[in-house]
N, C-alpha and C. Protein backbone atom coordinates (compact mmCIF):
# COMPACT_ATOMS: atom_id res chain seq x y z
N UNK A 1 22.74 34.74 2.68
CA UNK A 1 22.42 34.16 1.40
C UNK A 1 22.49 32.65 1.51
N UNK A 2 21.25 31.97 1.17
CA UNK A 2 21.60 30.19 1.61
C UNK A 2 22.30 30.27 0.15
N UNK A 3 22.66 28.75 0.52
CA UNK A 3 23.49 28.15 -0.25
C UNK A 3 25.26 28.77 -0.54
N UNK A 4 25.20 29.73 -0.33
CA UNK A 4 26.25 30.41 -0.63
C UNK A 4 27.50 30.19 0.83
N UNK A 5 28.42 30.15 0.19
CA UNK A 5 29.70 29.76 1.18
C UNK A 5 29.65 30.80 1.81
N UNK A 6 30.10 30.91 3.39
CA UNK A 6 30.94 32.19 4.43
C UNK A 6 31.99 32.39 4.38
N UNK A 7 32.56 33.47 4.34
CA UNK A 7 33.96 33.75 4.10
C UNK A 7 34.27 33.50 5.35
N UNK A 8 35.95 33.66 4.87
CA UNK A 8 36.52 33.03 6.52
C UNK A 8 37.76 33.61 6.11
N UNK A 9 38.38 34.24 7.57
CA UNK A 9 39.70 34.38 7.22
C UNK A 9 41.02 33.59 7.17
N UNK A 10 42.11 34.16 6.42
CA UNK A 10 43.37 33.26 6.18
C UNK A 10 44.41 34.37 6.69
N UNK A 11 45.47 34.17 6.93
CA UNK A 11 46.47 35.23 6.99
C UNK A 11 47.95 34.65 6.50
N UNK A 12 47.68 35.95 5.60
CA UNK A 12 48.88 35.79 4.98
C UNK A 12 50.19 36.75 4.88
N UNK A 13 51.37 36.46 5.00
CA UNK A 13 52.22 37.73 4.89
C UNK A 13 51.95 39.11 5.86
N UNK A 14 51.33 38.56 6.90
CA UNK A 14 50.80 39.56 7.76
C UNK A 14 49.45 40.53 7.41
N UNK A 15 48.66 39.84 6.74
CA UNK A 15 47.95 40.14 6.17
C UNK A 15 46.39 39.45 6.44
N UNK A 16 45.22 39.65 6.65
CA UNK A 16 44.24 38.73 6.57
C UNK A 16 43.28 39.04 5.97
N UNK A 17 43.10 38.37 4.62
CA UNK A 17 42.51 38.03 3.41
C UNK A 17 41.03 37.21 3.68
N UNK A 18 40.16 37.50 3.11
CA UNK A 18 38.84 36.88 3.37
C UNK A 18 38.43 35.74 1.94
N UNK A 19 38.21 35.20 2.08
CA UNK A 19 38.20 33.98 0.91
C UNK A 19 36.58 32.82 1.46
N UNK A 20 36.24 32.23 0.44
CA UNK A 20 35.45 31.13 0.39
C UNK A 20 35.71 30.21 0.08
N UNK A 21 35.00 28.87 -0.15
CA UNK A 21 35.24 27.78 -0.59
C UNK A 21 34.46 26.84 -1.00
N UNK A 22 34.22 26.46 -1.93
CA UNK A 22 33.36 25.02 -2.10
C UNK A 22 33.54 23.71 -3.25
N UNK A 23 33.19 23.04 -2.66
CA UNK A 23 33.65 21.60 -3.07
C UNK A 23 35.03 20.51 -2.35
N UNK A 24 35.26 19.95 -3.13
CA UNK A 24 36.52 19.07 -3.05
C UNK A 24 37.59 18.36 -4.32
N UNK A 25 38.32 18.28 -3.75
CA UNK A 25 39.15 17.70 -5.11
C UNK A 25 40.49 18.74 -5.03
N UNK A 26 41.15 18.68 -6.83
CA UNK A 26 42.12 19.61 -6.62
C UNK A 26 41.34 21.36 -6.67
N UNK A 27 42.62 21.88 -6.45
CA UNK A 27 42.18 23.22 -6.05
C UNK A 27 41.90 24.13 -7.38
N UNK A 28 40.94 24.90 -7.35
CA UNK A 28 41.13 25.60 -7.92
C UNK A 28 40.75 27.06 -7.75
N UNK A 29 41.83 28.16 -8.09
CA UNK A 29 41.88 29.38 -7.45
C UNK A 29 41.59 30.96 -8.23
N UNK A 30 39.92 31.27 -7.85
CA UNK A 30 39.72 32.40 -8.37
C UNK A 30 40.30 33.97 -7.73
N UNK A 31 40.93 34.53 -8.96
CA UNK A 31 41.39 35.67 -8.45
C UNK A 31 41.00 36.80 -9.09
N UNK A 32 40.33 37.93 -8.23
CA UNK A 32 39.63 39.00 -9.01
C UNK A 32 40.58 39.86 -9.59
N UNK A 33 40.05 40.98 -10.46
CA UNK A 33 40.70 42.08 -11.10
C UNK A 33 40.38 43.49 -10.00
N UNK A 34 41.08 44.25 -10.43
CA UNK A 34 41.03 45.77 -9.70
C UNK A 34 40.20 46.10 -8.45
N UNK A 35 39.38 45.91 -9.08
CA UNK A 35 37.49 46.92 -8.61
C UNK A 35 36.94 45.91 -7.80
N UNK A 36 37.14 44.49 -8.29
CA UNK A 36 36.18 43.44 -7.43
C UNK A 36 36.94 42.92 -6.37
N UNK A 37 35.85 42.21 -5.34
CA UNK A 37 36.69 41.11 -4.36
C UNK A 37 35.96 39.71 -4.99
N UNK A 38 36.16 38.61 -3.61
CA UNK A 38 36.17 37.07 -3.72
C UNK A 38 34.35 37.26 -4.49
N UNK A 39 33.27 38.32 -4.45
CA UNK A 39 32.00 38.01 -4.67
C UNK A 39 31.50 37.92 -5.81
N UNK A 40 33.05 38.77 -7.06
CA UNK A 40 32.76 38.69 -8.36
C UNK A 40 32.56 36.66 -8.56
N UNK A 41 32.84 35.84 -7.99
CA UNK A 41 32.84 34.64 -8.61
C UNK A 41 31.80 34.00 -7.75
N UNK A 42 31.11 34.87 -7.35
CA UNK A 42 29.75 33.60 -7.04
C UNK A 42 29.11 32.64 -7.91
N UNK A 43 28.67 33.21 -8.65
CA UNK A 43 28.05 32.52 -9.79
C UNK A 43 29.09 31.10 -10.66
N UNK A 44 30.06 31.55 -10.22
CA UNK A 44 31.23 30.06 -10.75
C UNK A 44 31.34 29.22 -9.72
N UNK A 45 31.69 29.46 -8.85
CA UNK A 45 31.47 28.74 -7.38
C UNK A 45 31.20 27.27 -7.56
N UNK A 46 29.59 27.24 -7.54
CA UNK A 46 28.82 26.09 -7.69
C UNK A 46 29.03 25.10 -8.88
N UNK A 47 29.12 25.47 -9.75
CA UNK A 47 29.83 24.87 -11.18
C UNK A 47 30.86 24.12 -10.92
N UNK A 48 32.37 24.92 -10.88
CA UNK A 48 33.16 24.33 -9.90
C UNK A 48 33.50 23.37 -9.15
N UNK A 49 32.78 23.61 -8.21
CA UNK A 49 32.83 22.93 -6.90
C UNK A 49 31.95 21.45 -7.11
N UNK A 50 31.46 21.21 -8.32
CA UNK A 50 30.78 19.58 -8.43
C UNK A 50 32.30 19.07 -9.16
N UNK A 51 33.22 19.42 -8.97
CA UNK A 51 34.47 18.96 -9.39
C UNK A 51 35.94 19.29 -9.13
N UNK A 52 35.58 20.44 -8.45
CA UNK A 52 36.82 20.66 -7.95
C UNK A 52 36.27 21.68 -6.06
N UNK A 53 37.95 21.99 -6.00
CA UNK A 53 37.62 22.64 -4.92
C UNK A 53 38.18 23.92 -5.52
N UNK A 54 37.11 24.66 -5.04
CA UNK A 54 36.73 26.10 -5.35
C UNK A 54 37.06 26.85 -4.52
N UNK A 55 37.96 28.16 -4.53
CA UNK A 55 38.44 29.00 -3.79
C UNK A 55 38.55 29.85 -4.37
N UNK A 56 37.93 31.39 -3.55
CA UNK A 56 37.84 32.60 -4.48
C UNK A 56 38.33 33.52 -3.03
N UNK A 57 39.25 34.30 -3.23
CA UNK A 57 39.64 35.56 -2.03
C UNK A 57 39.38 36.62 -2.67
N UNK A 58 39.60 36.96 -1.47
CA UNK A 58 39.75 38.94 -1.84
C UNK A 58 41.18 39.77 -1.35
N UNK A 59 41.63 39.75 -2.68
CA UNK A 59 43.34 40.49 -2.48
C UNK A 59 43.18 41.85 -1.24
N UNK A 60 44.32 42.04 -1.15
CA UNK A 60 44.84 43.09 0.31
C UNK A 60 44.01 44.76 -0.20
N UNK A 61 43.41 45.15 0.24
CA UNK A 61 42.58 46.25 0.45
C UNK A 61 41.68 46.57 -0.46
N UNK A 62 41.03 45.10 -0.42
CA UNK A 62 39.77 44.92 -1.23
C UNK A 62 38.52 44.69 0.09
N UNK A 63 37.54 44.41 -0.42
CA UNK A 63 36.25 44.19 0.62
C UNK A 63 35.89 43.08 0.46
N UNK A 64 36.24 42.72 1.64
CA UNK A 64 36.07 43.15 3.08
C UNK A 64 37.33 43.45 4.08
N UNK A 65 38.62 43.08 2.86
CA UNK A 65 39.91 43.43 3.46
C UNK A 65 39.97 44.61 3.98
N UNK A 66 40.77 44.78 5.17
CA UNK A 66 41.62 46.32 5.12
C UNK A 66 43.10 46.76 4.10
């Protein structure tokens, strides 16, 4: 998908979480509900990210997590 960030992994707590990112500045951190991962917030992303830095993961045994 152009334009759209690559996930990348982080590890956390023994854990490795897949997340995106875009922009700069202070942070700011999208976190999904139940059912979704980091892709429910595409569409905020770009908005975002002309002002902040944008970070969206995907909690522990979500997708693309194990």
């Amino acid at each position: 998908m152009e334009g759209q960030p690559q996930p990348r992994p982080v590890r956390v707590n023994e854990a490795d979480l897949a997340y995106v990112e875009q922009g700069a500045g202070d942070p700011v951190v999208f976190v999904h509900g139940s059912l979704n991962g980091y892709r429910r917030w595409g569409e905020q992303l770009a908005p975002f990210a002309a002002r902040y830095r944008a970070i969206a993961y995907s909690r522990r045994r979500h997708w693309p997590n194990t």
